[in-house]
N, C-alpha and C. Protein backbone atom coordinates (compact mmCIF):
# COMPACT_ATOMS: atom_id res chain seq x y z
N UNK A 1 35.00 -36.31 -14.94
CA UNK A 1 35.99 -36.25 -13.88
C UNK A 1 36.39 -34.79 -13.66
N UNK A 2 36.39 -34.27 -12.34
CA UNK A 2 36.74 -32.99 -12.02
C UNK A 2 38.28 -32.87 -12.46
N UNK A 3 38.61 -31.92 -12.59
CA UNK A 3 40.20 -31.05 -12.35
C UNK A 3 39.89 -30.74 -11.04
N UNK A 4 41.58 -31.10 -10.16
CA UNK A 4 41.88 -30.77 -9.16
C UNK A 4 41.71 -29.74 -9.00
N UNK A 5 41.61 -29.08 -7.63
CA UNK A 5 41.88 -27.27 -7.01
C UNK A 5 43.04 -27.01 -8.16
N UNK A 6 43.55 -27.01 -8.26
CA UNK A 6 44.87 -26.30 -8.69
C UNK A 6 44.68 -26.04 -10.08
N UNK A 7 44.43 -27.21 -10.98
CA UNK A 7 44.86 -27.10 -12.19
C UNK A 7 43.41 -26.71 -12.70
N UNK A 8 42.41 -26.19 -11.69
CA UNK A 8 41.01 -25.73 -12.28
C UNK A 8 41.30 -24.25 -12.17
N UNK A 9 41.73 -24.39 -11.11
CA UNK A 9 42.70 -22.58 -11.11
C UNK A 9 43.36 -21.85 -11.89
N UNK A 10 44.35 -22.77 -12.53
CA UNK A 10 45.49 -22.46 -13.40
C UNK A 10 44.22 -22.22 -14.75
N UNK A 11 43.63 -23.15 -15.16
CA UNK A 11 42.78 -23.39 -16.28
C UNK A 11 42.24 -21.58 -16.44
N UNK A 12 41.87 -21.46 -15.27
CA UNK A 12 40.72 -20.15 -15.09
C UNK A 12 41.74 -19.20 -14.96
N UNK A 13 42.55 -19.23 -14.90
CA UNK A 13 43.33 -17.86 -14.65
C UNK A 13 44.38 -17.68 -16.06
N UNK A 14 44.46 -19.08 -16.77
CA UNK A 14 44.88 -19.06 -18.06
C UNK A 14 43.27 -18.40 -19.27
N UNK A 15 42.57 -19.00 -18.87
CA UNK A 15 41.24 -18.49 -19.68
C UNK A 15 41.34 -16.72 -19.47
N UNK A 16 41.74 -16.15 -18.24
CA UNK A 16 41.24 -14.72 -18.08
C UNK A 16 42.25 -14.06 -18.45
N UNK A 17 44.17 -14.38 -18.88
CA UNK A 17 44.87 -13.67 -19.36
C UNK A 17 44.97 -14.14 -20.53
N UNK A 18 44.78 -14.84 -21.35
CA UNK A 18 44.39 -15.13 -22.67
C UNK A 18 43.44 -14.15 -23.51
N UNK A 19 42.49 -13.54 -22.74
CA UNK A 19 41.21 -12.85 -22.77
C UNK A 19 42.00 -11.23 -23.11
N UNK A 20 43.07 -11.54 -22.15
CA UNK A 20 43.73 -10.00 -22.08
C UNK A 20 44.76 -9.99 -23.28
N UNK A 21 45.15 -11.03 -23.27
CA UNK A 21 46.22 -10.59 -24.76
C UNK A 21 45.64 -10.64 -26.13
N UNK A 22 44.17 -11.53 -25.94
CA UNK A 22 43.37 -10.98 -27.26
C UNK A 22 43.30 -9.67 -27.63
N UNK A 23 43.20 -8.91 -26.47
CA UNK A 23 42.30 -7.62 -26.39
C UNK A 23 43.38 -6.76 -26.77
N UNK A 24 44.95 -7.26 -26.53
CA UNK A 24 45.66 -6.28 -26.61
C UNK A 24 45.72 -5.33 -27.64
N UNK A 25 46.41 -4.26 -27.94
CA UNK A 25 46.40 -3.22 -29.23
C UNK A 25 47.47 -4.35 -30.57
N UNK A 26 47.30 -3.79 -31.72
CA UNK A 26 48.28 -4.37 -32.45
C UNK A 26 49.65 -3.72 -32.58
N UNK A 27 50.79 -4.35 -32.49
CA UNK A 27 52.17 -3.34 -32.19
C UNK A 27 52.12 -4.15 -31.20
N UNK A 28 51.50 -4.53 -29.74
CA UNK A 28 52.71 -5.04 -28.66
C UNK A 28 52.12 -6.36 -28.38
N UNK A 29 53.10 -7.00 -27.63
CA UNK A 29 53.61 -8.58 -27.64
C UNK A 29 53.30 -8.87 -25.91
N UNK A 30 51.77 -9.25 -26.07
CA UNK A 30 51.57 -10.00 -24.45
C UNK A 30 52.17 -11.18 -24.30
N UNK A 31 52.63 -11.48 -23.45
CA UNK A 31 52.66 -13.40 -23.55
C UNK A 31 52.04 -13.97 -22.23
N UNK A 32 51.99 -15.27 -22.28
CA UNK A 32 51.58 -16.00 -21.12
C UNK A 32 52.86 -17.22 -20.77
N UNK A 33 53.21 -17.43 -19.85
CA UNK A 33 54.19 -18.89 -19.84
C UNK A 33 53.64 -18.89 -18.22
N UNK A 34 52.80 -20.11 -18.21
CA UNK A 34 52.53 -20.88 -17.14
C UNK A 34 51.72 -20.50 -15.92
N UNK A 35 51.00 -19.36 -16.73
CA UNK A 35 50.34 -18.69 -15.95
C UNK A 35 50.66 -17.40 -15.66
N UNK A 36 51.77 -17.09 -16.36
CA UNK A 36 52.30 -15.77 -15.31
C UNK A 36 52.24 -14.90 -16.80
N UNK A 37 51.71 -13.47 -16.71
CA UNK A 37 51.23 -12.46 -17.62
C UNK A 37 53.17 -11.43 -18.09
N UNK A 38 52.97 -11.42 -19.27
CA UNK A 38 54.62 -10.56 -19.43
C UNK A 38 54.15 -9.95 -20.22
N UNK A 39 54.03 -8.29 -20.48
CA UNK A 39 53.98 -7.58 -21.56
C UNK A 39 55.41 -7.42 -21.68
N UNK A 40 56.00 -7.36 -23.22
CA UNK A 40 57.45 -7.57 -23.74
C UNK A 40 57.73 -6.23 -24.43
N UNK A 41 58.55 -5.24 -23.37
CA UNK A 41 58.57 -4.11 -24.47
C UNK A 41 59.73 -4.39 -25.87
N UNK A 42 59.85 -3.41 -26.54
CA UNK A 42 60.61 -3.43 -27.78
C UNK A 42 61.99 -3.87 -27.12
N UNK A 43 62.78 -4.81 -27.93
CA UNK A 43 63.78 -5.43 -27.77
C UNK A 43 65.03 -4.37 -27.30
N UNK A 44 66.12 -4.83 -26.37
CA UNK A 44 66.86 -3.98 -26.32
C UNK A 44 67.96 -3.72 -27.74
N UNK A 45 68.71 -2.70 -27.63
CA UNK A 45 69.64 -2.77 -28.30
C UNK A 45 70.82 -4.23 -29.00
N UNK A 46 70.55 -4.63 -30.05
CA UNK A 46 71.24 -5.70 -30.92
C UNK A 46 70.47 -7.06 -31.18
N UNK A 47 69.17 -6.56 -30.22
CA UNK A 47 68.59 -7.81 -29.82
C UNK A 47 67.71 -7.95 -31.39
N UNK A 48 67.51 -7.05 -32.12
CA UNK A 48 67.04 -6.84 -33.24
C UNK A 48 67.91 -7.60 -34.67
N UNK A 49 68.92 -6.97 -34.29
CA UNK A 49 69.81 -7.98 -35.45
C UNK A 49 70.46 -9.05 -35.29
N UNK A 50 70.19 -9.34 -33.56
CA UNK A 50 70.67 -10.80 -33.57
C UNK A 50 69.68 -12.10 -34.19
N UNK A 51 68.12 -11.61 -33.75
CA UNK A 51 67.03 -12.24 -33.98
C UNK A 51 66.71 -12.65 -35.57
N UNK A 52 67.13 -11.71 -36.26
CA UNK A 52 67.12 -11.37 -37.97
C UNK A 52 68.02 -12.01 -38.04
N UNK A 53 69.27 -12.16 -38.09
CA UNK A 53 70.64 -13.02 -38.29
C UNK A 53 70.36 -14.79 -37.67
N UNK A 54 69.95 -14.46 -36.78
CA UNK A 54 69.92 -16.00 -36.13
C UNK A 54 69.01 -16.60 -37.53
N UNK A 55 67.57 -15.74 -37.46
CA UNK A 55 66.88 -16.23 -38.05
C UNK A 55 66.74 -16.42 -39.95
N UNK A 56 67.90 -15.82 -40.51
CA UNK A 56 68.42 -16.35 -41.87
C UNK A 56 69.23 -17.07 -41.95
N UNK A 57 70.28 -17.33 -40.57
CA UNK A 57 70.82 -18.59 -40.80
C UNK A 57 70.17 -19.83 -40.80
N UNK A 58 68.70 -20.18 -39.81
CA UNK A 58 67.95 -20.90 -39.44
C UNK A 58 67.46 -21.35 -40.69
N UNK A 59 66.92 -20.13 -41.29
CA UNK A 59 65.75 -20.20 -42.97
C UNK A 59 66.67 -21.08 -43.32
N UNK A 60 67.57 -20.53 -43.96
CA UNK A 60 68.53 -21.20 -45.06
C UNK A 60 69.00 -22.38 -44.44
N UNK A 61 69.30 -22.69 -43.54
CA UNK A 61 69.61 -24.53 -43.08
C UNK A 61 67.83 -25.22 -43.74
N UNK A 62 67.10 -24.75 -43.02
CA UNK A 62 65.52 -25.15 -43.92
C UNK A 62 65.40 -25.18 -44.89
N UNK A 63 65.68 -24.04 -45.52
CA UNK A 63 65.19 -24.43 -47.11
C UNK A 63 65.77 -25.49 -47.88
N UNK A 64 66.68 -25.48 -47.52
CA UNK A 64 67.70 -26.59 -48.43
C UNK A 64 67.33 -28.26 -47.46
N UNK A 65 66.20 -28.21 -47.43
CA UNK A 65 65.63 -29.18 -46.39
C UNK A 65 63.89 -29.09 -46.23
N UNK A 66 63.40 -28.56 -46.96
CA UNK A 66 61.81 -28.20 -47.05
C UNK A 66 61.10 -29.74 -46.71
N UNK A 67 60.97 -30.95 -46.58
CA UNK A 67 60.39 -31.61 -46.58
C UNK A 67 60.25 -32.15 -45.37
N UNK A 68 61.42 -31.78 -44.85
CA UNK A 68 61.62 -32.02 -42.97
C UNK A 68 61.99 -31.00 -42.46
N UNK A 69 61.53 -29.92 -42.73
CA UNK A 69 62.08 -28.64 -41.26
C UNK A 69 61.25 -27.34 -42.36
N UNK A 70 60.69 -26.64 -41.75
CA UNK A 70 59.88 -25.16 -41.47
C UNK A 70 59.96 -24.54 -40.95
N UNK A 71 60.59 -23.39 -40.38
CA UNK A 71 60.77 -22.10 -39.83
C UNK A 71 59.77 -20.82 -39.94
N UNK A 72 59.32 -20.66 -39.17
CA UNK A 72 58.94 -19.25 -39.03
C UNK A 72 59.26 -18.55 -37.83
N UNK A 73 59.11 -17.28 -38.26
CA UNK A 73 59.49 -16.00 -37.58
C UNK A 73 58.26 -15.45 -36.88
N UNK A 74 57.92 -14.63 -35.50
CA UNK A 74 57.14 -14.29 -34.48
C UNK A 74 56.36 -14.35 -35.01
N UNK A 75 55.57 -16.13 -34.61
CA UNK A 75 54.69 -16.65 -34.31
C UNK A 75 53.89 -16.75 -32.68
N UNK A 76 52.85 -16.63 -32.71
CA UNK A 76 51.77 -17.58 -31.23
C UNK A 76 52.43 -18.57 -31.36
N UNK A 77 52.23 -19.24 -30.21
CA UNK A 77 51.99 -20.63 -29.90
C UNK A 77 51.02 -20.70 -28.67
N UNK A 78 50.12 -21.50 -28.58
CA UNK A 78 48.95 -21.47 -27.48
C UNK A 78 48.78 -22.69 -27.09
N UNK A 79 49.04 -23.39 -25.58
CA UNK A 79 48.93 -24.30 -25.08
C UNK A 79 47.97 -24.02 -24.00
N UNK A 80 46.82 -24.79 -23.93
CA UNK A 80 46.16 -24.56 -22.37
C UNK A 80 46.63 -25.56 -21.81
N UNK A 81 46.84 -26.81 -22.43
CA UNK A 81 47.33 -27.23 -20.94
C UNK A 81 49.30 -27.01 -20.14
N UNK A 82 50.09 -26.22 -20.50
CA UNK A 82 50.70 -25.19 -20.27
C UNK A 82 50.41 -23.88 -19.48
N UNK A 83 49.05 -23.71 -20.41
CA UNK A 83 48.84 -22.29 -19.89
C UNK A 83 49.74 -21.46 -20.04
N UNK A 84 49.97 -21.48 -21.34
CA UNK A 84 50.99 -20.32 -22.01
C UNK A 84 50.85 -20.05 -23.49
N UNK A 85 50.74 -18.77 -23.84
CA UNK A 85 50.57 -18.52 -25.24
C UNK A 85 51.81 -17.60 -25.33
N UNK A 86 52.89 -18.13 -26.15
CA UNK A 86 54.41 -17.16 -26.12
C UNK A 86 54.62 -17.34 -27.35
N UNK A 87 55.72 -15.90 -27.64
CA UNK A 87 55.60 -15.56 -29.07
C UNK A 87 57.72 -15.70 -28.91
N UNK A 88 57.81 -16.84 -29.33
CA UNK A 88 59.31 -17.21 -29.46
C UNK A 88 60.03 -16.14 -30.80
N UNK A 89 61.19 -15.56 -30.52
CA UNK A 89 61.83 -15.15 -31.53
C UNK A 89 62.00 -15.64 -32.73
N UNK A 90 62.27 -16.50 -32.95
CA UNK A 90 62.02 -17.77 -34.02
C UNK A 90 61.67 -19.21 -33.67
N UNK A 91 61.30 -19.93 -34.55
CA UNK A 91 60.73 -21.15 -34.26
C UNK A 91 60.43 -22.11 -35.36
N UNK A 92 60.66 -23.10 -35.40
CA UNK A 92 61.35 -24.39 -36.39
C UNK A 92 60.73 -25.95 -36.42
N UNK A 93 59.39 -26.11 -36.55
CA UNK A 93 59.01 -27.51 -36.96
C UNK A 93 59.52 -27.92 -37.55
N UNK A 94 59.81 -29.51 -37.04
CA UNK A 94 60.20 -30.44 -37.50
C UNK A 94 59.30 -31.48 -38.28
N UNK A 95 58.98 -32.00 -39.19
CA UNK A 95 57.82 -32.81 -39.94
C UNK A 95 57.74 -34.25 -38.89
N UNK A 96 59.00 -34.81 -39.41
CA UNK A 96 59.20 -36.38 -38.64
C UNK A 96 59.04 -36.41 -36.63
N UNK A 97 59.34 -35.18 -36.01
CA UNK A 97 59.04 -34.70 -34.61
C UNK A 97 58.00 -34.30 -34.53
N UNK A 98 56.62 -34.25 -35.31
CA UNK A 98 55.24 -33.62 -34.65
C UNK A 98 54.58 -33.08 -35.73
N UNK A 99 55.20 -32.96 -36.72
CA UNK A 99 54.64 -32.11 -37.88
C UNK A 99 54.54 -30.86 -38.15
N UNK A 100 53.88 -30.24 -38.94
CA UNK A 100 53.79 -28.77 -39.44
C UNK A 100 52.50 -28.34 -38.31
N UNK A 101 52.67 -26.84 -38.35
CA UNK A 101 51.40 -26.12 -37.44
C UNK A 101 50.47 -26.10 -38.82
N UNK A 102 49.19 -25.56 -38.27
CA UNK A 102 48.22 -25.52 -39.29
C UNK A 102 48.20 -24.06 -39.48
N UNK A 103 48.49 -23.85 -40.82
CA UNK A 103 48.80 -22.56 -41.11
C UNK A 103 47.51 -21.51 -40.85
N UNK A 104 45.63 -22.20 -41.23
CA UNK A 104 44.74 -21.73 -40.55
C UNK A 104 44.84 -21.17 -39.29
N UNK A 105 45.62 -21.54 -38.35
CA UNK A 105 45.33 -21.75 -36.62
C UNK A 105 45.87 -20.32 -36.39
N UNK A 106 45.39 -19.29 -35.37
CA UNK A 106 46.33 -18.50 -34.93
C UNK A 106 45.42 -18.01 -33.64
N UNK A 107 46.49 -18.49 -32.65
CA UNK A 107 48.13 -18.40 -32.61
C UNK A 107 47.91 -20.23 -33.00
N UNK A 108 49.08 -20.69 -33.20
CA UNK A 108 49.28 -22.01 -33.47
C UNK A 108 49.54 -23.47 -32.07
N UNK A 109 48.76 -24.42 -32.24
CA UNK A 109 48.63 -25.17 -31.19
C UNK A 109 49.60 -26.19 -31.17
N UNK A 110 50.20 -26.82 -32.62
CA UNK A 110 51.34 -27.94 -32.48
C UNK A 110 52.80 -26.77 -32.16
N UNK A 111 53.36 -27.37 -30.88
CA UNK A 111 54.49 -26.80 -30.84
C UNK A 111 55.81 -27.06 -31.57
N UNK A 112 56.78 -25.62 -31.90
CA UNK A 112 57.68 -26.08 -32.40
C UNK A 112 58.95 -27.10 -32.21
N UNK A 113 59.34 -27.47 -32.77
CA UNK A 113 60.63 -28.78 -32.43
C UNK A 113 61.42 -28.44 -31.73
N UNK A 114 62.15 -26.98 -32.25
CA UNK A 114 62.92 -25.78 -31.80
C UNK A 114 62.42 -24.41 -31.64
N UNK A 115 62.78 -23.44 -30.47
CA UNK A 115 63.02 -22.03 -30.50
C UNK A 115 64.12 -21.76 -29.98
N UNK A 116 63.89 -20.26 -30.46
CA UNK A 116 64.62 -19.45 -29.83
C UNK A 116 64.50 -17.94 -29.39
N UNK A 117 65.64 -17.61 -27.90
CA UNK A 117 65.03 -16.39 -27.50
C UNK A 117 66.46 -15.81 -27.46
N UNK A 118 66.30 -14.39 -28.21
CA UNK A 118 67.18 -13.43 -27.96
C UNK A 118 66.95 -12.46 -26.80
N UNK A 119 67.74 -12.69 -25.75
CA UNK A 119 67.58 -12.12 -24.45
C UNK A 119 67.96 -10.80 -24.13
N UNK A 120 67.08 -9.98 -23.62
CA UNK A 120 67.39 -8.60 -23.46
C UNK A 120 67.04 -8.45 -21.98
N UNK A 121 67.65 -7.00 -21.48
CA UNK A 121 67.79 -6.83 -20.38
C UNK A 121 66.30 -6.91 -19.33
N UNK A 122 65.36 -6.43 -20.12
CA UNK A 122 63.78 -6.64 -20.00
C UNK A 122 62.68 -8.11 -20.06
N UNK A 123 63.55 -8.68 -20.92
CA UNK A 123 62.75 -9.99 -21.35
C UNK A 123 63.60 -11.31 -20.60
N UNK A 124 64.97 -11.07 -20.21
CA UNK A 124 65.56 -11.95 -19.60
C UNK A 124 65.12 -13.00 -18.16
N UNK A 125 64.38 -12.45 -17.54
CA UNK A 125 63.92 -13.70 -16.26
C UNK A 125 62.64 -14.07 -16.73
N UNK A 126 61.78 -13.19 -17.81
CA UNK A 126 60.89 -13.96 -18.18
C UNK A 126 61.15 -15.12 -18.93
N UNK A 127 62.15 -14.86 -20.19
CA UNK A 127 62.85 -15.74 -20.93
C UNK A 127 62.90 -17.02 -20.37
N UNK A 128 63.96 -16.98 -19.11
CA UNK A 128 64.69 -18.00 -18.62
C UNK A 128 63.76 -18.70 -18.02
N UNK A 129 62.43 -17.53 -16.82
CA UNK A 129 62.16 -18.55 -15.81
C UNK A 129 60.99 -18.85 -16.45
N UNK A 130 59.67 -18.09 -16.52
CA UNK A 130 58.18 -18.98 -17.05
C UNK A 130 58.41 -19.72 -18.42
N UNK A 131 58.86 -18.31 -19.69
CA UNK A 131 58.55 -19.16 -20.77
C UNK A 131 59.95 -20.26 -21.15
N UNK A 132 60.78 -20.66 -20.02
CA UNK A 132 61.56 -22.08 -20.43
C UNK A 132 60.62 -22.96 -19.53
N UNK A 133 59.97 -22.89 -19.25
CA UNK A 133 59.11 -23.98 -18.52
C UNK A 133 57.55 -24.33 -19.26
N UNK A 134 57.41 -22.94 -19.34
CA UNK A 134 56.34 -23.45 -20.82
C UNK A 134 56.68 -24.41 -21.89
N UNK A 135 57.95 -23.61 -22.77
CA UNK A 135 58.71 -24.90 -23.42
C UNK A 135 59.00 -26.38 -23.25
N UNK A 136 58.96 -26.40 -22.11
CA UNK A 136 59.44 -27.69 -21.39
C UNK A 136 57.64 -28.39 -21.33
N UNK A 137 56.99 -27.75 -20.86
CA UNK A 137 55.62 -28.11 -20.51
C UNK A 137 54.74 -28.91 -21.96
N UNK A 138 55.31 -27.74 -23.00
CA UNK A 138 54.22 -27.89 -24.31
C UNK A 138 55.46 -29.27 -25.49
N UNK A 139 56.44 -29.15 -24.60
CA UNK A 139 57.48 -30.17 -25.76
C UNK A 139 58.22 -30.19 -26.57
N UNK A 140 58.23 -28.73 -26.39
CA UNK A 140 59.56 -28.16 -27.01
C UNK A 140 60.76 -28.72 -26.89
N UNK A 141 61.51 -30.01 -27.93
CA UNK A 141 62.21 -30.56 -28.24
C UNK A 141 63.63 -29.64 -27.66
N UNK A 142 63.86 -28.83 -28.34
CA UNK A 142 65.40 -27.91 -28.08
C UNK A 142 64.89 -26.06 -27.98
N UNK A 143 65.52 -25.88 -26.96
CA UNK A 143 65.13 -23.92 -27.04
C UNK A 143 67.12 -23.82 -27.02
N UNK A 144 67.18 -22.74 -28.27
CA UNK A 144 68.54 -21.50 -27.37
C UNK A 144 67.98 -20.38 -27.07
N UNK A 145 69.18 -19.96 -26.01
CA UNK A 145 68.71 -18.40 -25.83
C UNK A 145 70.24 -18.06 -26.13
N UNK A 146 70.12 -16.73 -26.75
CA UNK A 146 71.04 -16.08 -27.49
C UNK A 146 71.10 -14.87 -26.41
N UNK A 147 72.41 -14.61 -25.93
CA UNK A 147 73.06 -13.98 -24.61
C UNK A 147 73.92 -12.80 -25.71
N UNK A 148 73.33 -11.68 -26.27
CA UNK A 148 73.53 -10.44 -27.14
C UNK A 148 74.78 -10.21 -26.01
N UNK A 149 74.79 -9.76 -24.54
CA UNK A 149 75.45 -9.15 -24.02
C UNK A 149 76.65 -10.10 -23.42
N UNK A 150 76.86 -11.08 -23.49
CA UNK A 150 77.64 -12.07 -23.14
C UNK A 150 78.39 -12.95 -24.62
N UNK A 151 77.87 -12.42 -25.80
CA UNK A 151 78.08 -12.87 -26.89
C UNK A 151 78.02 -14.62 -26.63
N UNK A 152 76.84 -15.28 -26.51
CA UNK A 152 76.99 -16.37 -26.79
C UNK A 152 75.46 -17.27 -26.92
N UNK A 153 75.35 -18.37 -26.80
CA UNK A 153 74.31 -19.05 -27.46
C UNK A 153 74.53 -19.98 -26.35
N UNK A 154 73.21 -20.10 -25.82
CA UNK A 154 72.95 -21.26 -24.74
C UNK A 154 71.83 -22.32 -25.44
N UNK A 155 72.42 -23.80 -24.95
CA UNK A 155 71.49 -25.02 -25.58
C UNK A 155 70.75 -25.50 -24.71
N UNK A 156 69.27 -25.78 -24.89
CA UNK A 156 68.68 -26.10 -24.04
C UNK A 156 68.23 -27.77 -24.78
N UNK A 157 68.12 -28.38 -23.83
CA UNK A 157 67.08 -29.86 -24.60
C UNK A 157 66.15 -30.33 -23.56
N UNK A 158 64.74 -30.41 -24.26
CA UNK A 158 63.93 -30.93 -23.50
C UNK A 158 64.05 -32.83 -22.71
N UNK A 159 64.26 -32.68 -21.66
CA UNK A 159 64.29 -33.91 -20.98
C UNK A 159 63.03 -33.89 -19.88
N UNK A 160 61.97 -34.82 -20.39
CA UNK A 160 60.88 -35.02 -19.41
C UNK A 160 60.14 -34.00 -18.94
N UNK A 161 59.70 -32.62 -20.18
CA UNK A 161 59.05 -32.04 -19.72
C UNK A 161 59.88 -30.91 -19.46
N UNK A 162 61.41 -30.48 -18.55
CA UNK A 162 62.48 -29.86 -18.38
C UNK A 162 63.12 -29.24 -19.67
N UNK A 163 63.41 -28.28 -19.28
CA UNK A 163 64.57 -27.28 -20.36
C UNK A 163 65.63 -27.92 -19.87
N UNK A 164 66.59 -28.88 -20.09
CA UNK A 164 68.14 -28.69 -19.43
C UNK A 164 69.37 -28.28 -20.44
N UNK A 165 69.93 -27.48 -19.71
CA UNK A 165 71.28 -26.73 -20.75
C UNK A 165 72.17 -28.03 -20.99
N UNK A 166 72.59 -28.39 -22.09
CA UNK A 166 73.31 -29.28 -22.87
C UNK A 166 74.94 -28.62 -23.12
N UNK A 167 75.17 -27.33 -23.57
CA UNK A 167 76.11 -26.73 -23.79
C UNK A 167 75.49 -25.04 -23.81
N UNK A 168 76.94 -24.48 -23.73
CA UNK A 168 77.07 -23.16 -24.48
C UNK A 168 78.09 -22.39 -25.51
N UNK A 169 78.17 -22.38 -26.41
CA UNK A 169 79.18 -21.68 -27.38
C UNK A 169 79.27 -20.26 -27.46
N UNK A 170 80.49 -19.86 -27.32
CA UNK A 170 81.39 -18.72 -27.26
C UNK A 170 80.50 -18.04 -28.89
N UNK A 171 81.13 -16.39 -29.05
CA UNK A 171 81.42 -16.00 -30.48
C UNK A 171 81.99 -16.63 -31.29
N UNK A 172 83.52 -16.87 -30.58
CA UNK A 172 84.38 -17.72 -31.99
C UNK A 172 84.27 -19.13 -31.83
N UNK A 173 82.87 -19.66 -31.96
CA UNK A 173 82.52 -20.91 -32.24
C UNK A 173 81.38 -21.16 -33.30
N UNK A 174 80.96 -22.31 -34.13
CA UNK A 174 80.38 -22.18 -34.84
C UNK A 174 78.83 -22.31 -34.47
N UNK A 175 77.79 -21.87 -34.93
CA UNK A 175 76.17 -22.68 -34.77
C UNK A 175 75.92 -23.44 -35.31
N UNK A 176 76.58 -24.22 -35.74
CA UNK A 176 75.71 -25.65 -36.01
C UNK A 176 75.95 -26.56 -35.13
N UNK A 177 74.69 -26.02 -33.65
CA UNK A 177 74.79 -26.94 -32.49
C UNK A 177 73.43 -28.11 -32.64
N UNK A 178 72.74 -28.52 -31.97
CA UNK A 178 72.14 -29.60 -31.68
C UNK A 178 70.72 -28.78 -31.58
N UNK A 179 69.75 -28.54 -32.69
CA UNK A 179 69.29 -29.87 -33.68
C UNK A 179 69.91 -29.25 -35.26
N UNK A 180 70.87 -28.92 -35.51
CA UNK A 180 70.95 -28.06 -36.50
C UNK A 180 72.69 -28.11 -37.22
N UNK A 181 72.95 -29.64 -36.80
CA UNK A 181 74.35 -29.93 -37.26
C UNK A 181 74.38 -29.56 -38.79
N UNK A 182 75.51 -29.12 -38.90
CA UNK A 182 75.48 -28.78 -40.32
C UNK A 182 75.19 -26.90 -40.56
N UNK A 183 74.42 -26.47 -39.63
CA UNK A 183 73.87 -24.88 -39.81
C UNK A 183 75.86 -23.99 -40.26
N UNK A 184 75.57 -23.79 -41.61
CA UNK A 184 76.56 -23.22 -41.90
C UNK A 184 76.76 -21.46 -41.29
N UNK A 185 77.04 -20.74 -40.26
CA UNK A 185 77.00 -20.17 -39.55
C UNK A 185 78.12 -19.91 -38.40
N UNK A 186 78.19 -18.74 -37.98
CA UNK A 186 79.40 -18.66 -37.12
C UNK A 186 78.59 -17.65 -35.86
N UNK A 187 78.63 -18.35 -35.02
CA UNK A 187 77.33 -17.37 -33.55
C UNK A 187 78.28 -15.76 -33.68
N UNK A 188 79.39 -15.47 -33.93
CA UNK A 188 80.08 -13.86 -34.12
C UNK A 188 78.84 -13.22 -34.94
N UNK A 189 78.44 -13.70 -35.80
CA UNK A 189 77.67 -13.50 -37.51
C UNK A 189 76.07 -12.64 -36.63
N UNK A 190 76.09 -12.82 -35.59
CA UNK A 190 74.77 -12.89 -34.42
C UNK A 190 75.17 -11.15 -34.03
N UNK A 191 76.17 -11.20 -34.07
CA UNK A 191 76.30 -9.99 -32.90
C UNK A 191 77.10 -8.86 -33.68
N UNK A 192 77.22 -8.73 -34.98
CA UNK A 192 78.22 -7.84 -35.83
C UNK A 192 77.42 -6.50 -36.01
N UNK A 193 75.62 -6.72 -35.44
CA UNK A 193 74.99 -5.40 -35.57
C UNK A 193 75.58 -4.05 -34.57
């Protein structure tokens, strides 16, 4: 059975920027979300210690939980039928939601349960517009994006394919939002760099 015009298109134009972020140098961060090409320069200012902070509060809710939840830190993820290979700030399999990635695989093909993106002034409409639709595309259960300059944490939950925002919490509120009740953490703890 053929692929339609479109999605033989998308296929081929995902095959030829895929090609390009192989090729890239080591040090910088191509991505793909849905077709559309983003080279990601170096994070802006705080976006560094928010990502590190988010992401030891994340570990440590995991570890004390190893048999159902895995975290890692800037990983691939590669979907063709997405047509997006994006490298999430952090990212959080769930065992009982889809299972573990195969640690062989790289970039990795089972998507995570959860990510997240610390948004900078550069990476922000890519953030929001292709790679939350990639997310949405590949099944990404829950994305936040972490708003450094607005001090706050936006919830996303996958509904039917869709990113839709669920909530957002202030600084002086806690993170242990939705999938991560319990994350002993305070979103201020994000932004003290």
């Amino acid at each position: 059975m053929a692929m339609p015009a479109r999605a033989a298109d998308l296929a081929e134009r995902f095959a030829e920027l895929d090609r390009i972020v192989q090729a890239e140098p080591e040090g910088s961060t191509a991505q793909i979300a849905v077709g559309v090409f983003h080279m990601t320069p170096r994070g802006a200012r705080g976006h560094g210690y928010a990502a590190a902070a988010l992401s030891a509060a994340v570990h440590n809710f995991c570890a004390r939980r190893p048999q159902e939840w895995h975290h890692l830190q800037d990983v691939e993820i590669r979907s063709e039928e997405a047509a997006s290979r994006v490298v999430p700030d952090c990212a959080v399999w769930r065992k009982s939601k889809g299972g573990w990635p195969n640690p062989s695989e790289n970039p990795f093909s089972t998507p995570p349960f959860w990510a997240a993106e610390v948004l900078s002034p550069t990476t922000e409409d890519f953030d929001r517009g292709p790679k939350m639709e990639a997310y949405g595309l590949m099944g990404v259960a829950w994305v936040w994006l972490v708003d450094v300059k607005k001090r706050r944490v936006e919830i996303y939950e996958n509904e039917a394919g869709r990113m839709v925002h669920r909530e957002t919490r202030g600084a002086g509120e806690k993170l242990d939002a939705p999938p991560f009740e319990g994350l002993e953490a305070k979103i201020a703890e994000l932004f003290a760099g």
